[in-house]
PDB file of N, CA and C in Angstrom:
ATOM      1  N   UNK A   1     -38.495-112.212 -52.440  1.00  0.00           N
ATOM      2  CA  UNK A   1     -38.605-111.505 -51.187  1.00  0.00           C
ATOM      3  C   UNK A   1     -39.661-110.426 -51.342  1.00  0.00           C
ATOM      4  N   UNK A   2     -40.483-110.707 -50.212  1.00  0.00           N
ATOM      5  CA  UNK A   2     -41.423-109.414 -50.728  1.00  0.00           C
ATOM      6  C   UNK A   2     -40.907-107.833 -50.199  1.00  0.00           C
ATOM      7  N   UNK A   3     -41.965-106.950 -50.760  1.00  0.00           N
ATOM      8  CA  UNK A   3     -41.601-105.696 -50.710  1.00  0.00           C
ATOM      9  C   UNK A   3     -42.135-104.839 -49.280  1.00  0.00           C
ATOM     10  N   UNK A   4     -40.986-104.151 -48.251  1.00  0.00           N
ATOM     11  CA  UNK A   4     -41.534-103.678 -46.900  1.00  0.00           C
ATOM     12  C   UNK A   4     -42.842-103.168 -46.968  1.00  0.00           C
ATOM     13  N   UNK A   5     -43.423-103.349 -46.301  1.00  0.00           N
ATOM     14  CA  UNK A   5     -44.623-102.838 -45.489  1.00  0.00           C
ATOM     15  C   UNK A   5     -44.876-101.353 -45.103  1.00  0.00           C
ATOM     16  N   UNK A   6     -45.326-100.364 -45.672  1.00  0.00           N
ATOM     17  CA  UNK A   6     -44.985 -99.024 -45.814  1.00  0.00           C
ATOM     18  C   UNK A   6     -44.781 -98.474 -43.903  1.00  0.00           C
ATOM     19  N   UNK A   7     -45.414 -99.448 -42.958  1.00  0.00           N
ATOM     20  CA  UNK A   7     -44.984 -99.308 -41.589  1.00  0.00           C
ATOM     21  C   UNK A   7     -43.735 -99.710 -41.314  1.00  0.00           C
ATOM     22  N   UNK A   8     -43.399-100.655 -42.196  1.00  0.00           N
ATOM     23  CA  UNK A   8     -42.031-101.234 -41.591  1.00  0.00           C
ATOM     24  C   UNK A   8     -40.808-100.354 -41.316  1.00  0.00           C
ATOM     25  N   UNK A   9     -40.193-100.308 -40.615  1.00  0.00           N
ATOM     26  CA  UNK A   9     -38.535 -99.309 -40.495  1.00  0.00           C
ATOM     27  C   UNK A   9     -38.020-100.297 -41.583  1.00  0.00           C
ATOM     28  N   UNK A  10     -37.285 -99.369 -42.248  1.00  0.00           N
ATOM     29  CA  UNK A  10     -36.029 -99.481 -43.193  1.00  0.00           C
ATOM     30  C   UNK A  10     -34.905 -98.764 -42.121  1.00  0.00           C
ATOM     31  N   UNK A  11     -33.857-100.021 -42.446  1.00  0.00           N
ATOM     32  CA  UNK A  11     -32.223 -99.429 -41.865  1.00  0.00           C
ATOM     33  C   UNK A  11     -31.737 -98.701 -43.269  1.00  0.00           C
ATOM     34  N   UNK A  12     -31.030 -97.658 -42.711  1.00  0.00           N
ATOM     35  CA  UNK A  12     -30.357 -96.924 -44.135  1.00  0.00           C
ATOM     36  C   UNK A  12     -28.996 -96.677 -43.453  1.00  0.00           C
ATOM     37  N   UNK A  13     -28.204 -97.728 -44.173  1.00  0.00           N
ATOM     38  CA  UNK A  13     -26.368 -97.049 -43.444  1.00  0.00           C
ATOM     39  C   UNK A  13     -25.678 -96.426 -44.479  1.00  0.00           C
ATOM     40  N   UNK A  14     -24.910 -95.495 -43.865  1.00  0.00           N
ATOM     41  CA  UNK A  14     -23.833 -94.794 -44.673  1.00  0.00           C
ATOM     42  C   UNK A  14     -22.270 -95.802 -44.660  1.00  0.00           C
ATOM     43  N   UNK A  15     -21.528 -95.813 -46.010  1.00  0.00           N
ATOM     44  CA  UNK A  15     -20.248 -96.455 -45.759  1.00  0.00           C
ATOM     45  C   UNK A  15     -19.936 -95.356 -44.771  1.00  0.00           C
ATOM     46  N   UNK A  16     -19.037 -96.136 -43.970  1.00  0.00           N
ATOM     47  CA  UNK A  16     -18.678 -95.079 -42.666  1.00  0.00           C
ATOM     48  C   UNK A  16     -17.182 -95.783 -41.838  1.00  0.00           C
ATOM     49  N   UNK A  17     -16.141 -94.893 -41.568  1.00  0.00           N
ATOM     50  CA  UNK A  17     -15.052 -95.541 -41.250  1.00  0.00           C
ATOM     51  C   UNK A  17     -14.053 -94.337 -40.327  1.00  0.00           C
ATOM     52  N   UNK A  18     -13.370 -94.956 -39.679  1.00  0.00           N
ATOM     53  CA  UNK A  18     -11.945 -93.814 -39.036  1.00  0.00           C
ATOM     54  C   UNK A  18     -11.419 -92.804 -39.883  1.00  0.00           C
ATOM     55  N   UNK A  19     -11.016 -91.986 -40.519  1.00  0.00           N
ATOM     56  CA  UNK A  19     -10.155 -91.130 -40.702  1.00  0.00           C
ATOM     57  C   UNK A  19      -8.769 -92.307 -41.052  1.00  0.00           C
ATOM     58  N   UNK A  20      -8.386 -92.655 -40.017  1.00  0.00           N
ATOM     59  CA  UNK A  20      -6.914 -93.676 -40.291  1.00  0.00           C
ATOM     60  C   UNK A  20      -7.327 -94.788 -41.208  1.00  0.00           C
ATOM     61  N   UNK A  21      -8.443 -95.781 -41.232  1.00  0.00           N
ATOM     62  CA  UNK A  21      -8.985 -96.389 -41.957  1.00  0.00           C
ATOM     63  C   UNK A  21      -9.284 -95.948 -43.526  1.00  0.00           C
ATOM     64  N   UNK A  22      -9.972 -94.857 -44.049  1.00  0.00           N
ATOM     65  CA  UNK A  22     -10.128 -94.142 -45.311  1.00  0.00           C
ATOM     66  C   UNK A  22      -9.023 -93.953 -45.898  1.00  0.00           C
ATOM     67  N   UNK A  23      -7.583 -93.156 -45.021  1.00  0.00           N
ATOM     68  CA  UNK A  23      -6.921 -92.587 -45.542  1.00  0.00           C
ATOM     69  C   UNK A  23      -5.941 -94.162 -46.125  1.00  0.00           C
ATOM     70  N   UNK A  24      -6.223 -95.363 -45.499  1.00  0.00           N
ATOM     71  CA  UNK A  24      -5.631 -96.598 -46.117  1.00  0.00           C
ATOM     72  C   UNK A  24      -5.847 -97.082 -46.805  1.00  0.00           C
ATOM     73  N   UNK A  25      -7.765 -96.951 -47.285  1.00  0.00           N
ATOM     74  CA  UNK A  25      -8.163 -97.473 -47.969  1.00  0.00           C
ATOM     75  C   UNK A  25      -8.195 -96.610 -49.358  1.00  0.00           C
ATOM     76  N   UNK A  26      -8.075 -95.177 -48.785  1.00  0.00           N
ATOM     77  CA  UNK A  26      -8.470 -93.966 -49.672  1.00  0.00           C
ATOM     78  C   UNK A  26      -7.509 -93.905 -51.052  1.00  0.00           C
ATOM     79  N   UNK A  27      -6.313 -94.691 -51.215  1.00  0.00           N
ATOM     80  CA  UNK A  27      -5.749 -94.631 -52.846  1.00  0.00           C
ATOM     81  C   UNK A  27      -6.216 -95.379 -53.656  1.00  0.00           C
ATOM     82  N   UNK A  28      -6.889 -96.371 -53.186  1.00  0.00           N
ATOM     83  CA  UNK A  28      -7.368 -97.626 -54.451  1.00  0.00           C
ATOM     84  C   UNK A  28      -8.781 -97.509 -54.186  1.00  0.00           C
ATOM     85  N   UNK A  29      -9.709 -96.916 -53.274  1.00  0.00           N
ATOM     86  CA  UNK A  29     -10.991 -97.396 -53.572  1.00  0.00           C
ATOM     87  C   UNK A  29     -11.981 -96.237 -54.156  1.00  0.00           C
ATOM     88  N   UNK A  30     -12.871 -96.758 -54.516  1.00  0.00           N
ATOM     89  CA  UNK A  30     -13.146 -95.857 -55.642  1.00  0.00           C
ATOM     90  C   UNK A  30     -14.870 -96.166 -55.382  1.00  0.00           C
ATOM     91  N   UNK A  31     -15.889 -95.312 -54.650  1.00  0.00           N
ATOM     92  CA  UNK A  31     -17.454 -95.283 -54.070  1.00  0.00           C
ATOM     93  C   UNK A  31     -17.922 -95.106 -55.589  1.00  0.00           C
ATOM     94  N   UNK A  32     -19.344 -95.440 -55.536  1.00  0.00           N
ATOM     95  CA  UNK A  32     -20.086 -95.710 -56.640  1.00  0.00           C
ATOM     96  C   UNK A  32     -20.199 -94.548 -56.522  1.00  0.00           C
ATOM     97  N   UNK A  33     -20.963 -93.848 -58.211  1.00  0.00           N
ATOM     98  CA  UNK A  33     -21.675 -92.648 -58.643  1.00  0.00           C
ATOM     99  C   UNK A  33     -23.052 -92.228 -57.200  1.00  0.00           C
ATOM    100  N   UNK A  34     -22.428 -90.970 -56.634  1.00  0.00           N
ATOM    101  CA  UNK A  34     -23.324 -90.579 -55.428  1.00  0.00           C
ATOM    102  C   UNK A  34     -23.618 -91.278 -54.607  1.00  0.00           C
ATOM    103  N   UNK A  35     -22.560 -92.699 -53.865  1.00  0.00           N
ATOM    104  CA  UNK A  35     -22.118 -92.999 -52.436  1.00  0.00           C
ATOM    105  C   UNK A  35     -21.536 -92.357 -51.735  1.00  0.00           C
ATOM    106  N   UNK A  36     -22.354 -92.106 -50.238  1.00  0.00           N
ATOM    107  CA  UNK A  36     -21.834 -91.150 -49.397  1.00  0.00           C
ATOM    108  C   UNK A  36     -20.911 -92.350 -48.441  1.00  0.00           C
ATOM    109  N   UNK A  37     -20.086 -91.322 -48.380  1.00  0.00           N
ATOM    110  CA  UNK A  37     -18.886 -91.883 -47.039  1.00  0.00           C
ATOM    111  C   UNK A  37     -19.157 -90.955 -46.059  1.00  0.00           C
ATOM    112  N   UNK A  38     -18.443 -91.597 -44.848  1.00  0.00           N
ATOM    113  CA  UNK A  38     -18.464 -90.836 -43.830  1.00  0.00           C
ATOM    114  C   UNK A  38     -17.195 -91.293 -43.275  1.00  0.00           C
ATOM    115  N   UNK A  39     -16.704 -89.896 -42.624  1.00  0.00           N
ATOM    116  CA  UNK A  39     -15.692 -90.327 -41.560  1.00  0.00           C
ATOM    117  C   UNK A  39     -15.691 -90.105 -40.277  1.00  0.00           C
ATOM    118  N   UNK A  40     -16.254 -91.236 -39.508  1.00  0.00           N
ATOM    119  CA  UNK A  40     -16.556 -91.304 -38.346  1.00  0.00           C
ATOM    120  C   UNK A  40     -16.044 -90.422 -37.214  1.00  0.00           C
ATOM    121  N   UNK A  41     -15.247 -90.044 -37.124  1.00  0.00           N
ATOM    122  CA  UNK A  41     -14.095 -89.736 -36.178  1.00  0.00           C
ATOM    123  C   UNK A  41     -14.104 -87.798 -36.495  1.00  0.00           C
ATOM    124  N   UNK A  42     -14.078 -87.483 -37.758  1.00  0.00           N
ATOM    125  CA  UNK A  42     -14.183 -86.109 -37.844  1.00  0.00           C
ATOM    126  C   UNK A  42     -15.636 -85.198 -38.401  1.00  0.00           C
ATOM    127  N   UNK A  43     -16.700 -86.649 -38.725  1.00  0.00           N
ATOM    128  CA  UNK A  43     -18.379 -86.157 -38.800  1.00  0.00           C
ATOM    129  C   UNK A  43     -17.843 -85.505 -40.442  1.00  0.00           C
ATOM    130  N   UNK A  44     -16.896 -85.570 -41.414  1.00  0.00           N
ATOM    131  CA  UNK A  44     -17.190 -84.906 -42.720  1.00  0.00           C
ATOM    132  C   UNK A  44     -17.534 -85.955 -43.555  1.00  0.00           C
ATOM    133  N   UNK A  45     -17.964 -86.131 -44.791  1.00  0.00           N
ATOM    134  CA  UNK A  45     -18.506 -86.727 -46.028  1.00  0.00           C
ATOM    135  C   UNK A  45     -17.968 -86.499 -46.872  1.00  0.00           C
ATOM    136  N   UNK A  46     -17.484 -87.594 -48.111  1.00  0.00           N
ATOM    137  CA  UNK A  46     -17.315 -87.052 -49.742  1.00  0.00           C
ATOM    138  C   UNK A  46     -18.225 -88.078 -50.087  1.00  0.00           C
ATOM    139  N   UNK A  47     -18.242 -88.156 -51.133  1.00  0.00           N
ATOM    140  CA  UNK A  47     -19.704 -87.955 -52.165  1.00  0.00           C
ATOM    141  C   UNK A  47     -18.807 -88.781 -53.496  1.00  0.00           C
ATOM    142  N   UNK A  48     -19.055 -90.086 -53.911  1.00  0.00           N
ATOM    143  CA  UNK A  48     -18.342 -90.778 -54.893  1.00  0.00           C
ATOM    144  C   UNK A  48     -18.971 -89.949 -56.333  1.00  0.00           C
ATOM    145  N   UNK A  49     -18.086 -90.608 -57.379  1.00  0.00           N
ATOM    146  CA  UNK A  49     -18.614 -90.596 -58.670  1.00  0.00           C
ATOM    147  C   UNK A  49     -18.171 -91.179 -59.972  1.00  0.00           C
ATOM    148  N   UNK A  50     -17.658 -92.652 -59.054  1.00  0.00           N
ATOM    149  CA  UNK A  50     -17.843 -93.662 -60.009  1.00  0.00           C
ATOM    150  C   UNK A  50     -16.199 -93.551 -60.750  1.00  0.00           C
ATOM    151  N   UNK A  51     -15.444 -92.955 -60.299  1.00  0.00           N
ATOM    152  CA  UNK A  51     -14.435 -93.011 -61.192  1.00  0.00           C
ATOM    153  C   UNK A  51     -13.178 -92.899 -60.285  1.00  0.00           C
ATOM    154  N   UNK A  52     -13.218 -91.353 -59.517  1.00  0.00           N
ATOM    155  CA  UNK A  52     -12.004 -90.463 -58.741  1.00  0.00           C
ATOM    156  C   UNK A  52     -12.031 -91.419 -57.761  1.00  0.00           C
ATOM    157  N   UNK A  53     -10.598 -91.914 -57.154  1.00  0.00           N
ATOM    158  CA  UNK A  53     -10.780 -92.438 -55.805  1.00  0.00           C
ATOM    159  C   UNK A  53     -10.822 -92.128 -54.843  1.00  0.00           C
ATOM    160  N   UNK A  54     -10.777 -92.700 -53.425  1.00  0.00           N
ATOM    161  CA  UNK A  54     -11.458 -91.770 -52.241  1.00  0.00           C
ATOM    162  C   UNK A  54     -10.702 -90.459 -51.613  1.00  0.00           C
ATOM    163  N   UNK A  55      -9.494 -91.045 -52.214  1.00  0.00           N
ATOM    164  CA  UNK A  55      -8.739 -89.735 -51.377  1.00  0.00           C
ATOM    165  C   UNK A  55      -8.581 -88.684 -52.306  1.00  0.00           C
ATOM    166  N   UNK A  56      -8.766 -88.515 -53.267  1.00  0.00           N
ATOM    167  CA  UNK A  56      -8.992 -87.320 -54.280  1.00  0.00           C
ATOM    168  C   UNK A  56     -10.625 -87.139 -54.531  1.00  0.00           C
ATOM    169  N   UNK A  57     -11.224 -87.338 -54.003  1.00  0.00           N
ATOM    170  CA  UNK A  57     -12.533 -86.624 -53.548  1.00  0.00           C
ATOM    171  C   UNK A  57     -12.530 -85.703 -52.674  1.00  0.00           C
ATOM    172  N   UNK A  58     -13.783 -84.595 -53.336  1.00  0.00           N
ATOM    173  CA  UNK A  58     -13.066 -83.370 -52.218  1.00  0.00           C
ATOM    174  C   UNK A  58     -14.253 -83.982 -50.682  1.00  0.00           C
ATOM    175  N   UNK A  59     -13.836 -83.079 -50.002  1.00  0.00           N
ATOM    176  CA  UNK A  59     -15.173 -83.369 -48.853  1.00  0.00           C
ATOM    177  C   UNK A  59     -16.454 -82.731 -49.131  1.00  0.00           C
ATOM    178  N   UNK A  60     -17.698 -82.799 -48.826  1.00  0.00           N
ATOM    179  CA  UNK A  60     -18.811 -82.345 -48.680  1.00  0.00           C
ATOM    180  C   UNK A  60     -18.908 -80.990 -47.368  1.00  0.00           C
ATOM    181  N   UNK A  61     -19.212 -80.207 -47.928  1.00  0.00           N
ATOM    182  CA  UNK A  61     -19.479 -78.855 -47.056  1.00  0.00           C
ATOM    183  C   UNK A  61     -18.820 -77.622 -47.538  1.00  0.00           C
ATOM    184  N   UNK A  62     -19.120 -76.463 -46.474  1.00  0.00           N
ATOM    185  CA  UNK A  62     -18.085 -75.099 -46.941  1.00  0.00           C
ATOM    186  C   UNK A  62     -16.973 -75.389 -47.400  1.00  0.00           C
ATOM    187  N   UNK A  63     -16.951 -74.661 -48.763  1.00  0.00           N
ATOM    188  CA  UNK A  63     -15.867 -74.514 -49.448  1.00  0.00           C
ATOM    189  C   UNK A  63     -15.910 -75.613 -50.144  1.00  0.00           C
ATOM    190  N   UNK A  64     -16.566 -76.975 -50.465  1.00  0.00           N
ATOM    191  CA  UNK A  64     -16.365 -78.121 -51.633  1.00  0.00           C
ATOM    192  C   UNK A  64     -16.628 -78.019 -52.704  1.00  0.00           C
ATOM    193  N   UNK A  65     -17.540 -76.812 -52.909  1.00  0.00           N
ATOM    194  CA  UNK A  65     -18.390 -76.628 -54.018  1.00  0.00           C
ATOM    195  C   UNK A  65     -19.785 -77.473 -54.345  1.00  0.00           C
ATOM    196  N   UNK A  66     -19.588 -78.556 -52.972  1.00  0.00           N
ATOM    197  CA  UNK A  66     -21.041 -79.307 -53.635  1.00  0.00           C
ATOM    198  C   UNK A  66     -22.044 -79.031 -52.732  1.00  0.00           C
ATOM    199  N   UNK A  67     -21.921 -78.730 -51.103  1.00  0.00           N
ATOM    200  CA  UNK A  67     -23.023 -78.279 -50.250  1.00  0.00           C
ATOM    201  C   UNK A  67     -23.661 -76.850 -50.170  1.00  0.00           C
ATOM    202  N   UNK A  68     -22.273 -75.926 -50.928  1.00  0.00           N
ATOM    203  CA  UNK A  68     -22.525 -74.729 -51.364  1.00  0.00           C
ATOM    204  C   UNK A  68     -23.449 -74.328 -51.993  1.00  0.00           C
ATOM    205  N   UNK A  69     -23.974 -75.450 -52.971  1.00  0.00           N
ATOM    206  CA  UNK A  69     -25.085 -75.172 -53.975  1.00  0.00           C
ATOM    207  C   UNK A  69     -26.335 -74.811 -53.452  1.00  0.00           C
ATOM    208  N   UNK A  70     -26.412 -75.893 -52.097  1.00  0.00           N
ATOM    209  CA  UNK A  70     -27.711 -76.132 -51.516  1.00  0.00           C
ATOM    210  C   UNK A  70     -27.975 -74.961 -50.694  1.00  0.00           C
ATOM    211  N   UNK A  71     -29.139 -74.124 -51.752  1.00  0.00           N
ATOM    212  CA  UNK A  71     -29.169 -72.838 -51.273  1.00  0.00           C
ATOM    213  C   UNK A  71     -30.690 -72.577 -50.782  1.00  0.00           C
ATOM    214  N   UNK A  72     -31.573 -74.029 -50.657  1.00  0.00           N
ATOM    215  CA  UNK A  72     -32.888 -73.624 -50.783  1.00  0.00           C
ATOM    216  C   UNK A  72     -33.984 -73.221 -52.629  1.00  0.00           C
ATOM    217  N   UNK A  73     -33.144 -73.379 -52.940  1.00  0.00           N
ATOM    218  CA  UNK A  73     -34.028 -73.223 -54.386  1.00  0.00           C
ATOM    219  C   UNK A  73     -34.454 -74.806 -54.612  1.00  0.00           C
ATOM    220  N   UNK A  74     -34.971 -74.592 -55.694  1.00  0.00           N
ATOM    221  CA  UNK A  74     -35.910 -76.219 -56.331  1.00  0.00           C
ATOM    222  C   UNK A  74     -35.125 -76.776 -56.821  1.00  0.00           C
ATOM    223  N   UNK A  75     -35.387 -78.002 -56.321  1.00  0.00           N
ATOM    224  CA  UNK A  75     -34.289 -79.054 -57.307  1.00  0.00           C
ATOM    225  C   UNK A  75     -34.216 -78.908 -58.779  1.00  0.00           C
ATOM    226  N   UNK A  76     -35.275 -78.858 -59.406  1.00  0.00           N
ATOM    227  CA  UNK A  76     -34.924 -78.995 -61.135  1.00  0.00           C
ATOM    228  C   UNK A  76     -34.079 -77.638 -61.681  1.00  0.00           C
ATOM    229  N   UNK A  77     -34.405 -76.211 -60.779  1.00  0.00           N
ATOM    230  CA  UNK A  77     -33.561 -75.191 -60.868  1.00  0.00           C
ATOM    231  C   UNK A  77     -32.549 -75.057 -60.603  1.00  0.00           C
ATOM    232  N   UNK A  78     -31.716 -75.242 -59.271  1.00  0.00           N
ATOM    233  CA  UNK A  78     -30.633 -74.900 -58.673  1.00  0.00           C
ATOM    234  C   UNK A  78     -29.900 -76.335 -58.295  1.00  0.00           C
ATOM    235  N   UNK A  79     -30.323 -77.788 -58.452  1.00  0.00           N
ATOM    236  CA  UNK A  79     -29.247 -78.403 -58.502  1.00  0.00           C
ATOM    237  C   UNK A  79     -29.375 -79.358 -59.114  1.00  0.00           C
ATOM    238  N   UNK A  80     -29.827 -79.293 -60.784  1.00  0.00           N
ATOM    239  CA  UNK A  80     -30.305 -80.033 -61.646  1.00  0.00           C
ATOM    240  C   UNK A  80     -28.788 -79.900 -62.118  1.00  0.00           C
ATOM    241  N   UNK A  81     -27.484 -79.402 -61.711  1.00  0.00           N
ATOM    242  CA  UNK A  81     -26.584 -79.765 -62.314  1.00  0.00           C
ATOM    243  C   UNK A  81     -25.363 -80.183 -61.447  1.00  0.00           C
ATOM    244  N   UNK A  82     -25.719 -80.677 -60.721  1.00  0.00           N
ATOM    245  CA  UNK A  82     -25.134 -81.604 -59.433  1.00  0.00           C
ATOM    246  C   UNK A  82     -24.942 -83.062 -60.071  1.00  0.00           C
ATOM    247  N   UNK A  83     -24.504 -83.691 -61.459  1.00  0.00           N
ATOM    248  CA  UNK A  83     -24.608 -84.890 -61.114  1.00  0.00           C
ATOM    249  C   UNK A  83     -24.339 -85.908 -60.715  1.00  0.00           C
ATOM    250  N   UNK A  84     -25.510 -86.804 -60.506  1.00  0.00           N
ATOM    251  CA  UNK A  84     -24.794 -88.183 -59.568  1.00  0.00           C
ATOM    252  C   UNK A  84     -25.368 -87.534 -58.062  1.00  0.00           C
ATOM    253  N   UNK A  85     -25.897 -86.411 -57.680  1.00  0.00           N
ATOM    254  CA  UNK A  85     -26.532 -85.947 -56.568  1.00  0.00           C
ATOM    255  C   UNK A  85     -27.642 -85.873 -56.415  1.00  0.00           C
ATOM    256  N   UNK A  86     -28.087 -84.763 -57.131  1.00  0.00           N
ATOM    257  CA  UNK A  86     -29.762 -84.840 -57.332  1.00  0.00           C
ATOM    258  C   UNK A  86     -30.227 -84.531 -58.676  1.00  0.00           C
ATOM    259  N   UNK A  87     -31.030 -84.961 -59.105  1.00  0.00           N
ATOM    260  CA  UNK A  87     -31.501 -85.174 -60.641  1.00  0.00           C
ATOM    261  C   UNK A  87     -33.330 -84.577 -60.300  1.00  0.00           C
ATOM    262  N   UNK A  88     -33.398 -83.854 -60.900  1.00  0.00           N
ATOM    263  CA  UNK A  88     -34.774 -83.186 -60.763  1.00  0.00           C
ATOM    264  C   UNK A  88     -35.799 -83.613 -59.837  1.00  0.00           C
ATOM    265  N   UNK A  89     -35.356 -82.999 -58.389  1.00  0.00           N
ATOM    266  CA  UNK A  89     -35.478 -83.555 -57.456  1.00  0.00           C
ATOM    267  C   UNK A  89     -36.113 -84.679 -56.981  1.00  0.00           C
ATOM    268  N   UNK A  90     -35.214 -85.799 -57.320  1.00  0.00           N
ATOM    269  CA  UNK A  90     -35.119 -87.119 -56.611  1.00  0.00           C
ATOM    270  C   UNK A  90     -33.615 -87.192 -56.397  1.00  0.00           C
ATOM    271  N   UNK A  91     -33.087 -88.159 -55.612  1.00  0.00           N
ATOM    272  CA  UNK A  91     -32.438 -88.768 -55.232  1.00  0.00           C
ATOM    273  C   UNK A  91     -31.503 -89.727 -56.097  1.00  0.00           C
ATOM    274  N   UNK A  92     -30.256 -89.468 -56.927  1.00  0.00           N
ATOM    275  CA  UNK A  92     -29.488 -90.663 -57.612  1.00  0.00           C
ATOM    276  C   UNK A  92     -29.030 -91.365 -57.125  1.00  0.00           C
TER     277      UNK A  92
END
């Protein structure tokens, strides 16, 4: 398969589901290292890491400790210890 066309649109989806849906799926499933979820219904995110399953992931934002970081400093400085998030600023 060849490789897009730097014009081409790329689709980029987030796993994304109900609130009632997560919280069913949320004891056994377990998102890869820095897969974002979404929960449709209340707009919050957790953030996998390959191990914890979904419902013992905390959420993404005030107070998670992981959006907190994002303070505007440089990636290799201020969230070179995020991992599984951002790795000297790129994208894991």
């Amino acid at each position: 398969m060849a490789a897009p066309c730097a014009n081409t649109p790329i689709k980029f989806q987030l796993r994304r589901d109900t609130l009632a849906r997560w919280t069913t799926l949320g004891g056994t499933l377990i998102l890869a290292n820095g897969e974002p979820s979404v929960v449709t219904d209340t707009g919050q995110m957790k953030i996998g890491d390959g191990v914890t399953v979904w419902s013992g992931l905390p959420y993404v934002g005030v107070g998670s400790g992981v959006m907190d970081a994002f303070d505007g400093g440089t990636p290799s400085s201020t969230y070179g210890d995020l991992p599984g998030i951002i790795d000297a600023g790129g994208v894991v």
